[in-house]
Protein backbone atom coordinates (compact mmCIF):
# COMPACT_ATOMS: atom_id res chain seq x y z
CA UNK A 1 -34.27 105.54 -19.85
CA UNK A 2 -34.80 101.77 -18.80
CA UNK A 3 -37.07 101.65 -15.79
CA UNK A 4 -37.34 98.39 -13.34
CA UNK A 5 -40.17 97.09 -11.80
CA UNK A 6 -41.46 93.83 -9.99
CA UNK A 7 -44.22 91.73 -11.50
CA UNK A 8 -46.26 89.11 -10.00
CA UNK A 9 -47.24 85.95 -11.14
CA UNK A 10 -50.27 85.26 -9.81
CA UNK A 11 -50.68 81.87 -11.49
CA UNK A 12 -47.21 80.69 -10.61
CA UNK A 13 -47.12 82.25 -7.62
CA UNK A 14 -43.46 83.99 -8.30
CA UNK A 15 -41.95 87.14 -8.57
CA UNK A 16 -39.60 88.61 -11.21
CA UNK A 17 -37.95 91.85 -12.44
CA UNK A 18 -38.93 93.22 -15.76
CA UNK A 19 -37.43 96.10 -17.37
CA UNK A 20 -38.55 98.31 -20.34
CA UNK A 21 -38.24 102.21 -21.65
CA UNK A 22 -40.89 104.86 -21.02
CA UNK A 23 -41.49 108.39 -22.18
CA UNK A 24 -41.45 110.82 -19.36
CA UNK A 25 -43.46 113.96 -17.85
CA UNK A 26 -42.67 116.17 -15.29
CA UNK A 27 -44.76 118.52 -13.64
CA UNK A 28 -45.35 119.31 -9.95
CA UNK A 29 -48.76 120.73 -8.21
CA UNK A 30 -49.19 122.22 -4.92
CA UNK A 31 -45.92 121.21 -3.79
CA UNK A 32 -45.54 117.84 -5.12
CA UNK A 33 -42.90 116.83 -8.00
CA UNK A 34 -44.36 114.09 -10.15
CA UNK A 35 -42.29 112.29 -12.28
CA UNK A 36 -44.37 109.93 -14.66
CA UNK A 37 -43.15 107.37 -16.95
CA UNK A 38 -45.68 105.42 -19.29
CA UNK A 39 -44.68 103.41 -23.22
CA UNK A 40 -47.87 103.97 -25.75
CA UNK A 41 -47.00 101.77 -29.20
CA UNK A 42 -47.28 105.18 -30.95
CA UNK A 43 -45.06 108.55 -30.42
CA UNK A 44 -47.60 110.63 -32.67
CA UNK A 45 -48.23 114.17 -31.28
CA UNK A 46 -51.79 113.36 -31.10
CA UNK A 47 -50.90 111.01 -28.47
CA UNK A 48 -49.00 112.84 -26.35
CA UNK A 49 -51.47 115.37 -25.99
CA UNK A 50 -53.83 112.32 -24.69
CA UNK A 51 -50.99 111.48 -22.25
CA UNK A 52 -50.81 115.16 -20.77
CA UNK A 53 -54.33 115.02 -20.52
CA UNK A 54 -54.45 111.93 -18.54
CA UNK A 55 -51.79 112.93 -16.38
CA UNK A 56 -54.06 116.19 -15.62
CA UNK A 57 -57.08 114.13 -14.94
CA UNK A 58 -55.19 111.53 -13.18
CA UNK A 59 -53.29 114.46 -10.74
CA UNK A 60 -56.58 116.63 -10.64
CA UNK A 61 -59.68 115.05 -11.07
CA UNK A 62 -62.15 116.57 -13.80
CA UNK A 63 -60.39 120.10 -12.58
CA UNK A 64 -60.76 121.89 -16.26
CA UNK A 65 -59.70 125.16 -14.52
CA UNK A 66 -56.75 123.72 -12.90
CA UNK A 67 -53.16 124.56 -14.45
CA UNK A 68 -49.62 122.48 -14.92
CA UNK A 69 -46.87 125.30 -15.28
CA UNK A 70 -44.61 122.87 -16.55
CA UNK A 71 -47.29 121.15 -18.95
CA UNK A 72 -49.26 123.73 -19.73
CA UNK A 73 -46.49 125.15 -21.71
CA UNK A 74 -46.03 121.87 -24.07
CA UNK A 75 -47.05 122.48 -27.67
């Protein structure tokens, strides 16, 4: 999926639209839906798993206990 996005040019002081592909994660947590889109250089397993663990951290904090019903469940 392409995703858009502004960028700012600090330097020139202009504004343009950039466009580029992501992977995607889904998951939702005490009511919320998050949708999360990021590009790594590398679509190894082992990094994936460091994605889902970011995206738990970043959602929850240092919550080890916490779960992800829709993450949890990824292999």
């Amino acid at each position: 999926m392409a995703y858009h996005y502004y960028h700012f040019d600090v330097k020139n002081n202009k504004v343009s639209l950039a466009s580029t592909t992501a992977n995607e994660l889904y998951t939702y947590h005490n009511g919320y839906v998050f949708h999360i889109a990021y590009l790594v250089n590398s679509n190894e397993e082992a990094m994936q798993k460091k994605m889902i663990g970011l995206v738990k951290e970043f959602i929850l904090g240092h919550n080890d206990n916490a779960t992800f019903p829709v993450l949890n469940n990824i292999k």
